[in-house]
Protein backbone atom coordinates (compact mmCIF):
# COMPACT_ATOMS: atom_id res chain seq x y z
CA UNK A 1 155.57 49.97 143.93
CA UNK A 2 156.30 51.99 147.00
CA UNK A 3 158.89 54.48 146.33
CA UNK A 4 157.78 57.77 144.65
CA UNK A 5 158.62 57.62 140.48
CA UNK A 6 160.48 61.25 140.92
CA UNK A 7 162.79 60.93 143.74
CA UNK A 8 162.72 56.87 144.95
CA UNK A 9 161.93 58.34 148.66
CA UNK A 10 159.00 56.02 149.68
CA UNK A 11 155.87 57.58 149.46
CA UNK A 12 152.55 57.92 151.96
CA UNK A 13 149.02 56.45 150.72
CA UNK A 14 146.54 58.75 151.70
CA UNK A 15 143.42 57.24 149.89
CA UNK A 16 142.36 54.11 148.27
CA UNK A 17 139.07 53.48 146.25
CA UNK A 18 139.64 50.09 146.05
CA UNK A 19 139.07 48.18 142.97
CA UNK A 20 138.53 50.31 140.27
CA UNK A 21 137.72 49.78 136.38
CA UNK A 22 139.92 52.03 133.25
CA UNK A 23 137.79 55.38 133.52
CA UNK A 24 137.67 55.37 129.63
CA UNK A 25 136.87 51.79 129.59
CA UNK A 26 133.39 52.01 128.32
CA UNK A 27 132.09 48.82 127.40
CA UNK A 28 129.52 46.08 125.13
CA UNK A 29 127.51 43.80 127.24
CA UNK A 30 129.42 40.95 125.88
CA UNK A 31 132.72 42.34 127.59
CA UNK A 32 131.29 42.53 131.07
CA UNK A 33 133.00 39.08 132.03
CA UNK A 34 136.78 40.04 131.23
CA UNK A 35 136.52 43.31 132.69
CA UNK A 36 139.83 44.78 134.06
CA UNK A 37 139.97 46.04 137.94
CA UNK A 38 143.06 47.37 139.39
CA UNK A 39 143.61 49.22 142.94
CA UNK A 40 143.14 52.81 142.70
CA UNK A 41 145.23 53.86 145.56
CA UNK A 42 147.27 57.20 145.53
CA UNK A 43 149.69 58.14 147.49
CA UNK A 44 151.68 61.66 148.45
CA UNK A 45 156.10 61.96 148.84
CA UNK A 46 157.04 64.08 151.40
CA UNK A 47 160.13 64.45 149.54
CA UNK A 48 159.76 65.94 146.31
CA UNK A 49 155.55 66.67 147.24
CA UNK A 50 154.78 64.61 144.49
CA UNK A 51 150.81 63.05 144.68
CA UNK A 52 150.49 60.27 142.63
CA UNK A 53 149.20 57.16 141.77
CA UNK A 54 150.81 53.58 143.87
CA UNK A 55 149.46 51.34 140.76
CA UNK A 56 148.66 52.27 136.93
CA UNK A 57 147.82 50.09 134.34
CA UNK A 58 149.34 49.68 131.29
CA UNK A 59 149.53 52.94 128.65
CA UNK A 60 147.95 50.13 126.05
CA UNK A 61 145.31 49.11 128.37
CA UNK A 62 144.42 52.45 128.56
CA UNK A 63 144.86 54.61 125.24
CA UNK A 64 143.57 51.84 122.91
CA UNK A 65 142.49 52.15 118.82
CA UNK A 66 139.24 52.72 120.58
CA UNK A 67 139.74 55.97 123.10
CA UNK A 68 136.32 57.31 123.98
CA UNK A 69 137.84 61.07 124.57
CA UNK A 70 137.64 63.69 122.14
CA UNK A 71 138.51 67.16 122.86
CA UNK A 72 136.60 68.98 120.03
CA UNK A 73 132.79 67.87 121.63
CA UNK A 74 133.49 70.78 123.82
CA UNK A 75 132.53 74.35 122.94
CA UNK A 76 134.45 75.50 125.61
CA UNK A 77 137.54 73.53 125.48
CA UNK A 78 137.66 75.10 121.49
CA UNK A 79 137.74 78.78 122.96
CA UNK A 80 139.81 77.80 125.80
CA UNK A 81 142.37 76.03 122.91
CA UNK A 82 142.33 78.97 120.55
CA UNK A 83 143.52 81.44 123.30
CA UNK A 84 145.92 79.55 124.01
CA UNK A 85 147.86 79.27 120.79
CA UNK A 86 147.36 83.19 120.71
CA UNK A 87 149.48 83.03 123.73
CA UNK A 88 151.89 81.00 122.34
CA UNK A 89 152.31 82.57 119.01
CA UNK A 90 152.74 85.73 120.38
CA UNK A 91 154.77 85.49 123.76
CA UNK A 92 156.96 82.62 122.63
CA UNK A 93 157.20 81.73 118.90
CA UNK A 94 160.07 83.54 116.49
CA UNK A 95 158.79 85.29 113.22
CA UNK A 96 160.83 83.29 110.86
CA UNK A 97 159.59 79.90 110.55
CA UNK A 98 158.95 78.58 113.63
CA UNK A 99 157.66 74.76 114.68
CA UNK A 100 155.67 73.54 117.26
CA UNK A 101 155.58 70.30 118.82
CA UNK A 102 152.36 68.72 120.98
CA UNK A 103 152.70 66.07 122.59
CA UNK A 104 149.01 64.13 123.69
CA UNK A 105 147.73 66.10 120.04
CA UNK A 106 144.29 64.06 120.78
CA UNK A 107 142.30 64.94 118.10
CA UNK A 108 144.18 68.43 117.03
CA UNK A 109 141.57 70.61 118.68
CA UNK A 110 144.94 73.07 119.95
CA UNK A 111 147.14 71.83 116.81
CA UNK A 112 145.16 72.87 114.21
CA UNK A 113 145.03 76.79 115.25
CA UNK A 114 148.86 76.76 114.37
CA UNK A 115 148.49 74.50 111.06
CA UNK A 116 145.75 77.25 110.36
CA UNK A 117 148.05 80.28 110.14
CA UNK A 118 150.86 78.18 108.36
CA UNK A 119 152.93 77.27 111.32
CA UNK A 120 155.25 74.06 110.98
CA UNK A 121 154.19 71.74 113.55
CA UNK A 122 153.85 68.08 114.57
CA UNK A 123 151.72 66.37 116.96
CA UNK A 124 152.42 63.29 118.83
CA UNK A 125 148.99 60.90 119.88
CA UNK A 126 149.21 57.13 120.97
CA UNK A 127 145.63 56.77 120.28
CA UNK A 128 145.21 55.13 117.02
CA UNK A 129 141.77 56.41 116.50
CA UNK A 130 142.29 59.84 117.84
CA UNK A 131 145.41 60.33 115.97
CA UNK A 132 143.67 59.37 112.69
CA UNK A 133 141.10 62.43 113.43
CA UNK A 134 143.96 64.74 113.41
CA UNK A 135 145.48 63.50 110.28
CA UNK A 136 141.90 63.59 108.50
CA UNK A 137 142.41 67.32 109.52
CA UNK A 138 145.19 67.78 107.60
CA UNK A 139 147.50 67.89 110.36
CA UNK A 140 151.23 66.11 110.87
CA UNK A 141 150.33 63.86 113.75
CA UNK A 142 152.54 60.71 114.59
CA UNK A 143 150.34 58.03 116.14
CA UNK A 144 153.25 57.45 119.15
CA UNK A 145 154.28 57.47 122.80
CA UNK A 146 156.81 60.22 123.40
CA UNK A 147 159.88 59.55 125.09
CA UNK A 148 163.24 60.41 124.91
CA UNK A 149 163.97 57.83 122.23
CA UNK A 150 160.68 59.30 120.20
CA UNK A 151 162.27 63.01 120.73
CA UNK A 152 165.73 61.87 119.13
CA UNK A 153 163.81 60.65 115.91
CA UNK A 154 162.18 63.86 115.94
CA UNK A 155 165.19 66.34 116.40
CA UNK A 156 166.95 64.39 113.66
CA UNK A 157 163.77 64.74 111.26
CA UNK A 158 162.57 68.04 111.72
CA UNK A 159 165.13 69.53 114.30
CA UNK A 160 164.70 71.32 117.56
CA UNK A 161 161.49 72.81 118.43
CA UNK A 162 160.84 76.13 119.75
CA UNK A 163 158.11 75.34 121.34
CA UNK A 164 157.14 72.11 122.91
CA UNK A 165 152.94 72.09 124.02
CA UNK A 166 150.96 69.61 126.33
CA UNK A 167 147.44 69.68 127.37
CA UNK A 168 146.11 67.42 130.43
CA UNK A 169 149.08 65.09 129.41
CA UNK A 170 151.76 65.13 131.15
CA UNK A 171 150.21 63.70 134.36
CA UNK A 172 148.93 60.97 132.36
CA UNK A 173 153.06 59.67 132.28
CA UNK A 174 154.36 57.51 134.86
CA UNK A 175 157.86 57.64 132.93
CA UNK A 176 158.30 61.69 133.57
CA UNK A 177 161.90 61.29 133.68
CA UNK A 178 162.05 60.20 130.20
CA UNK A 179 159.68 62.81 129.09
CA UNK A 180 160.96 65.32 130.75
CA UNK A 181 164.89 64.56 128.65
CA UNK A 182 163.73 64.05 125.93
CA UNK A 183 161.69 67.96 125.91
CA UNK A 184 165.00 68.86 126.94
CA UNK A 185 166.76 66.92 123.90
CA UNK A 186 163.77 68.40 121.95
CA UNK A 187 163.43 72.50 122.55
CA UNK A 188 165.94 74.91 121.35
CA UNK A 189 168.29 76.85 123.07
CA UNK A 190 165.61 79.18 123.90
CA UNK A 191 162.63 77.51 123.34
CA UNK A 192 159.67 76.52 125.53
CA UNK A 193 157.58 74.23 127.16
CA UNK A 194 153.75 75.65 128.02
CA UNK A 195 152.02 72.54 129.28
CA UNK A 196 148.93 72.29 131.63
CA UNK A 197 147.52 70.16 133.93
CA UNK A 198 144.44 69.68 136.67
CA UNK A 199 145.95 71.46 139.60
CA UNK A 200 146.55 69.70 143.28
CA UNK A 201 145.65 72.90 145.07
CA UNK A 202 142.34 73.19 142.99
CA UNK A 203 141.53 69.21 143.82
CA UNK A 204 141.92 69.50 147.68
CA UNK A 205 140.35 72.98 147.54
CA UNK A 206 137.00 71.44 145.75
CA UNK A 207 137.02 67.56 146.84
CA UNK A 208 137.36 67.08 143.79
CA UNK A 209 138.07 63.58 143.88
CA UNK A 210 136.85 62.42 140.57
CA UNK A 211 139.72 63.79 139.13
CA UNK A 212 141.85 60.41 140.60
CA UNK A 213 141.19 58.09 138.05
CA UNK A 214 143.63 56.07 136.33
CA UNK A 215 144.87 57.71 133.56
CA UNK A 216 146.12 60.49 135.96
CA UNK A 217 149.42 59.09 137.48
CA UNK A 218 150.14 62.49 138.73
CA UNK A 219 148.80 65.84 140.47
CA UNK A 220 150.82 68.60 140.16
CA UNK A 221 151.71 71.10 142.38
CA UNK A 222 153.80 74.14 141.39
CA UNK A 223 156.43 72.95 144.13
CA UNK A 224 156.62 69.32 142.62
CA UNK A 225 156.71 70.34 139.23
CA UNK A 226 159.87 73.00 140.12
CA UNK A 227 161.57 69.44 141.46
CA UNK A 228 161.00 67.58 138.88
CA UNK A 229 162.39 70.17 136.08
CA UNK A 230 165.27 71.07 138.23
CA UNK A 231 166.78 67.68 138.26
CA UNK A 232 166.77 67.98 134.44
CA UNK A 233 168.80 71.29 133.82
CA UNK A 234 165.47 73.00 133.37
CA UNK A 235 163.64 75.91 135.13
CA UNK A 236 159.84 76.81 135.49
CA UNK A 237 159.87 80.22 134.27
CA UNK A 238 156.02 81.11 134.32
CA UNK A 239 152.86 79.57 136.02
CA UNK A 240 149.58 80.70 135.38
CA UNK A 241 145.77 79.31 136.90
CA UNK A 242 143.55 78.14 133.93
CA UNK A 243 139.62 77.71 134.57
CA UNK A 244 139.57 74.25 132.78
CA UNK A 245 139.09 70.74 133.92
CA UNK A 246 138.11 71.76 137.20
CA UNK A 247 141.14 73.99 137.47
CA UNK A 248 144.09 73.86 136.08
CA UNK A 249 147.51 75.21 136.17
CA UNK A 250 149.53 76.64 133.01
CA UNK A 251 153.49 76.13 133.39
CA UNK A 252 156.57 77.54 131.38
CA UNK A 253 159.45 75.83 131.04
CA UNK A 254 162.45 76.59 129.50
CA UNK A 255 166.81 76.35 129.97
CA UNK A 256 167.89 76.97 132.65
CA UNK A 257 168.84 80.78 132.48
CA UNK A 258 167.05 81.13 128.96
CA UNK A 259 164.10 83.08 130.60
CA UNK A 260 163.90 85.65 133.12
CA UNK A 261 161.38 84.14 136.04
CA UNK A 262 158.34 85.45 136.99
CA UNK A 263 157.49 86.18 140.35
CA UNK A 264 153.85 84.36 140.39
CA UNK A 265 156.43 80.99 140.46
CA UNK A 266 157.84 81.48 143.63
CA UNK A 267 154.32 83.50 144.93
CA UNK A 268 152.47 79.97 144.30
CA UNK A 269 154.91 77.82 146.02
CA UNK A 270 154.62 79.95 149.07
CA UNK A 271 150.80 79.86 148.95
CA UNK A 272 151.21 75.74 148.40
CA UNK A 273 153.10 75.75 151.63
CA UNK A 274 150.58 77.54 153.57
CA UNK A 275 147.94 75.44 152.40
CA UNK A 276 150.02 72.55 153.65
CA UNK A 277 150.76 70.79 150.16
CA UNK A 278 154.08 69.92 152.05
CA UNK A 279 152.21 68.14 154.80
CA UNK A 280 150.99 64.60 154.62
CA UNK A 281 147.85 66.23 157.79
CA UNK A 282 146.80 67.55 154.64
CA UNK A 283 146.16 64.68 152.79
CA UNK A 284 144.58 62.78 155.27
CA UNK A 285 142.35 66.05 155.52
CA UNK A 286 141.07 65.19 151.90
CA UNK A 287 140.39 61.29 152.62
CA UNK A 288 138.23 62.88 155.49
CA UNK A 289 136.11 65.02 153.40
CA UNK A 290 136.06 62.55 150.34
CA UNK A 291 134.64 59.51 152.31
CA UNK A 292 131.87 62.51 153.76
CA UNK A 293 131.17 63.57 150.31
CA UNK A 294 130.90 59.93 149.12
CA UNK A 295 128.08 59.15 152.53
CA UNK A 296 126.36 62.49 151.29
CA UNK A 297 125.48 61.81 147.33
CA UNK A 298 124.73 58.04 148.49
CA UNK A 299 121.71 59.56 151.01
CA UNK A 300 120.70 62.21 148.61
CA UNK A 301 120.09 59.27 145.76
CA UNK A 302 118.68 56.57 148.17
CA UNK A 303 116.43 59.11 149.09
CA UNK A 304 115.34 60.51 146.20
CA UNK A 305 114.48 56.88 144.97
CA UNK A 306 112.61 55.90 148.27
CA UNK A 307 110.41 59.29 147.12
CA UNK A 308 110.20 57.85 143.43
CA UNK A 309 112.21 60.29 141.33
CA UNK A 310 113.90 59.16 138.69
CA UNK A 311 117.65 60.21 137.86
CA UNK A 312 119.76 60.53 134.89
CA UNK A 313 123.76 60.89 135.00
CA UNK A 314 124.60 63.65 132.52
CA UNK A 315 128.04 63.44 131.31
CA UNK A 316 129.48 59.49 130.08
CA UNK A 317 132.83 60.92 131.96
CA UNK A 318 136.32 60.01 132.82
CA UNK A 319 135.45 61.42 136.70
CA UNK A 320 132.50 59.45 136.17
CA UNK A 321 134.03 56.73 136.59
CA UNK A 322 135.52 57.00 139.82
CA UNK A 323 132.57 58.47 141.37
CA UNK A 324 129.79 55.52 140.28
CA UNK A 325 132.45 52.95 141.37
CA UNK A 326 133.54 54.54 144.69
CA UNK A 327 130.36 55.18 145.95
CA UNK A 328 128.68 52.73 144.74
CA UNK A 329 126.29 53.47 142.55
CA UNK A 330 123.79 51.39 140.62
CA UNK A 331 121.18 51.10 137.75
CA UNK A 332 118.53 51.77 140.46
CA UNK A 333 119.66 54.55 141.47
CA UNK A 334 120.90 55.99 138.24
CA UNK A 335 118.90 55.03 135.09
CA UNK A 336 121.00 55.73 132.28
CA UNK A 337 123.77 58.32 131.74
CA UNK A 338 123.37 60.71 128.62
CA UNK A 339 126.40 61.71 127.04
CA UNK A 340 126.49 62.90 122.71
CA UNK A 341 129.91 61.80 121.83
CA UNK A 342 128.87 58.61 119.72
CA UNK A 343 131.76 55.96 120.36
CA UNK A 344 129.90 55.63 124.21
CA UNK A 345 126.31 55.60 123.24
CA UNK A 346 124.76 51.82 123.23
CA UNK A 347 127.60 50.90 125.17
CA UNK A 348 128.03 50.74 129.21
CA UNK A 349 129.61 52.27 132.06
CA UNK A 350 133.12 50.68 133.41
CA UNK A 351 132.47 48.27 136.55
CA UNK A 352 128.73 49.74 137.40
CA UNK A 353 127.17 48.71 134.19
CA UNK A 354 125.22 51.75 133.80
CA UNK A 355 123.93 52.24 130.07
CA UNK A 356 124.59 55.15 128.71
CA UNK A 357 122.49 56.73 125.81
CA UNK A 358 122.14 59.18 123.63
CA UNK A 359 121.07 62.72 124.29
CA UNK A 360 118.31 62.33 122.69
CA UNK A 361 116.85 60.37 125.02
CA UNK A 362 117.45 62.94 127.99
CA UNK A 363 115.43 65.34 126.37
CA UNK A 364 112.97 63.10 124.98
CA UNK A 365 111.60 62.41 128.22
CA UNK A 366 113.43 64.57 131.43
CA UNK A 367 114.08 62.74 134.51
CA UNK A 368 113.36 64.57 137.89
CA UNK A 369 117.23 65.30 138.40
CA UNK A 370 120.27 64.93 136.45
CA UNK A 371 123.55 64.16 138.55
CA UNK A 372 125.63 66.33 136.68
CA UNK A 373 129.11 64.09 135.94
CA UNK A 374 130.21 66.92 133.76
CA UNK A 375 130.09 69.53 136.16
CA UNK A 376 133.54 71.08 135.19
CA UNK A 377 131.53 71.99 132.11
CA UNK A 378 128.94 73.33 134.08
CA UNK A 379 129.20 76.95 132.42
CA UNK A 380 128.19 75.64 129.51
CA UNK A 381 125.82 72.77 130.12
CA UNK A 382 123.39 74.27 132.76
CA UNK A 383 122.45 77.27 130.64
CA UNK A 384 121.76 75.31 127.38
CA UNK A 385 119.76 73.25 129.57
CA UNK A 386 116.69 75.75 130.05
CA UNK A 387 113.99 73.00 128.80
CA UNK A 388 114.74 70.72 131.37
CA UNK A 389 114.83 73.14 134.16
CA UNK A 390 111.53 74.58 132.58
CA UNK A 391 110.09 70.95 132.83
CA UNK A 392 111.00 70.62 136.47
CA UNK A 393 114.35 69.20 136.45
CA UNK A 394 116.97 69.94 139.21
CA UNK A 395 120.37 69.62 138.83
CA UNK A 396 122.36 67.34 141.99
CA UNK A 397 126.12 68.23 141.54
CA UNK A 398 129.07 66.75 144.34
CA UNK A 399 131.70 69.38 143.97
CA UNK A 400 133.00 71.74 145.65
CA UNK A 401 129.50 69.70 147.72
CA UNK A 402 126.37 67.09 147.52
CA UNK A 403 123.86 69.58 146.76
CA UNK A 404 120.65 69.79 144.72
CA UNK A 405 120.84 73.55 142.71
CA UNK A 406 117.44 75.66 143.13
């Protein structure tokens, strides 16, 4: 494919990892020899300012009965979840029985804070085995893709919604346009759309190039996100900066005309265009300090093995994935990566082959440094961490730089 999926202007790859493994695809030994690879390449429209991915694979390739990704193992992400259905309830919902609609539910962590307080809801997961987590909950989850078929069915079960919630979903959709109708088919008159996403602005800003993986077929900007809702009849109303995932951003969406705007809309559009988010220069920018970034953490871990020190990966991560395979990294240079949710432990990294293992083991016996995968949970992983800084350990995180913390 070479034409953006918004507009059909063609677009500009900017970066390409080469071949790259599912980032979720943690594997048994036995599996190494069917492996899937695809090219990672992504690409940027200078129409619409639309960043995305040239090549995804398949949505059952990658959100099997076996998804490793559970929202609830983070502290954090709980908090982060619970304030945001206090926003919701009280900016958007109506007193008198009002329903809620997620789409990308994962395993309910956001969902249940309405069910909890007796709101009528329904949440939409095409991962069999995350779905059934939020059922086991109690919840109304349909184990699903949505589209605008899937929003039909819904409208004529349960009727109109009047709000309509996503969370790190939406840019996981190649078909946007069919999405994006069916929300429309799906909210009321007045209703909303809050959805949120890892930010473009925040990714350039912090190299964050881990967050380019393959279940991310999009990053958003406020500018391309105002195109792509405009060519549906609907308006962003509200945008808002969330400290999650590495930085996101928080959009409303409603009618056209149902909302009055807020000015932080228009305020972030002209801040995207002085950052160049318009400008393919910039792009090429990123490649730049990406491919410096990757030469830096190689040095840092040849070197530190040429002293003897041994390193642990810390975090069995989606971004994990991109980094090990792009730069290269091996079981000599990283031993094992420790991660607690169960479904990876005893299994292996996708394409590197790195085990990963229980946290147990991490603490049993602390490596030197621990390359910190997870460091968009760094807030809450570095300070519960005081043993193994007491024992010596150092931390050696990539983003916003390849540094070793003191």
């Amino acid at each position: 494919m070479s034409k953006c999926r918004i507009c059909q202007v063609e677009y500009v790859p900017f970066l390409s990892f080469g071949k790259m493994p599912l980032a979720n695809g943690f594997l048994a030994s036995d599996q190494f020899r069917n492996e899937y690879f695809f090219e990672l390449v992504v690409a940027f429209c200078p129409s619409c300012c639309m960043v995305q991915l040239s090549e995804q694979p398949s949505r059952e390739r990658m959100f099997t009965p076996h998804y490793a990704y559970f929202s609830s193992t983070s502290t954090s992400m709980a908090t982060h979840f619970e304030k945001f259905s206090h926003q919701v309830i009280a900016d958007y919902l109506p007193p008198h029985d009002p329903f809620v609609v997620e789409i990308g539910c994962n395993d309910g962590i956001l969902l249940e804070q309405f069910a909890q307080v007796g709101i009528r809801h329904l949440g939409i997961e095409p991962s069999a085995n995350v779905a059934q987590v939020a059922v086991n909950k109690g919840l109304r989850a349909l184990q699903r893709y949505f589209d605008e078929d899937l929003a039909r069915e819904i409208v004529a079960e349960y009727g109109q919604a009047d709000a309509v919630l996503g969370a790190n979903v939406l840019c996981h959709i190649p078909y946007l346009h069919s999405v994006v109708a069916g929300i429309k088919m799906l909210l009321k008159p007045g209703g909303v759309l809050v959805f949120e996403d890892p930010y473009l602005g925040d990714i350039l800003d912090k190299t964050a190039y881990d967050q380019i993986y393959d279940e991310h077929a999009f990053y958003f900007s406020v500018t391309s996100v105002r195109y792509l809702f405009q060519r549906h009849g609907l308006e962003v109303v509200d945008v808002m900066p969330q400290n999650v995932h590495g930085g996101s951003m928080r959009y409303v969406v409603t009618h056209e005309g149902a909302r009055k705007g807020s000015a932080a809309v228009m305020a972030h559009c002209e801040r995207e265009k002085a950052l160049g988010l318009e400008q393919p220069e910039t792009f090429e920018g990123f490649r730049r300090r990406t491919e410096r970034s990757r030469e830096e953490l190689m040095a840092l871990l040849f070197k530190l093995k040429r002293l003897g020190k041994r390193v642990v990966g810390y975090g069995a991560t989606s971004k994990s994935t991109t980094v090990i395979n792009y730069c290269g990294i091996t079981r000599d240079l990283v031993e094992f990566i420790s991660d607690t949710t169960p479904i990876k432990q005893g299994k292996f990294s996708p394409g590197a082959h790195i085990p990963v293992r229980p946290y147990t083991e991490f603490t049993a016996n602390y490596p030197d440094h621990a390359l910190l995968f997870a460091w968009n949970h760094a807030r809450e992983i570095i300070p519960k961490e005081r043993g193994f800084q007491a024992a010596g350990g150092k931390w050696i995180v990539y983003v916003p730089k390849v540094q070793i913390l003191i």
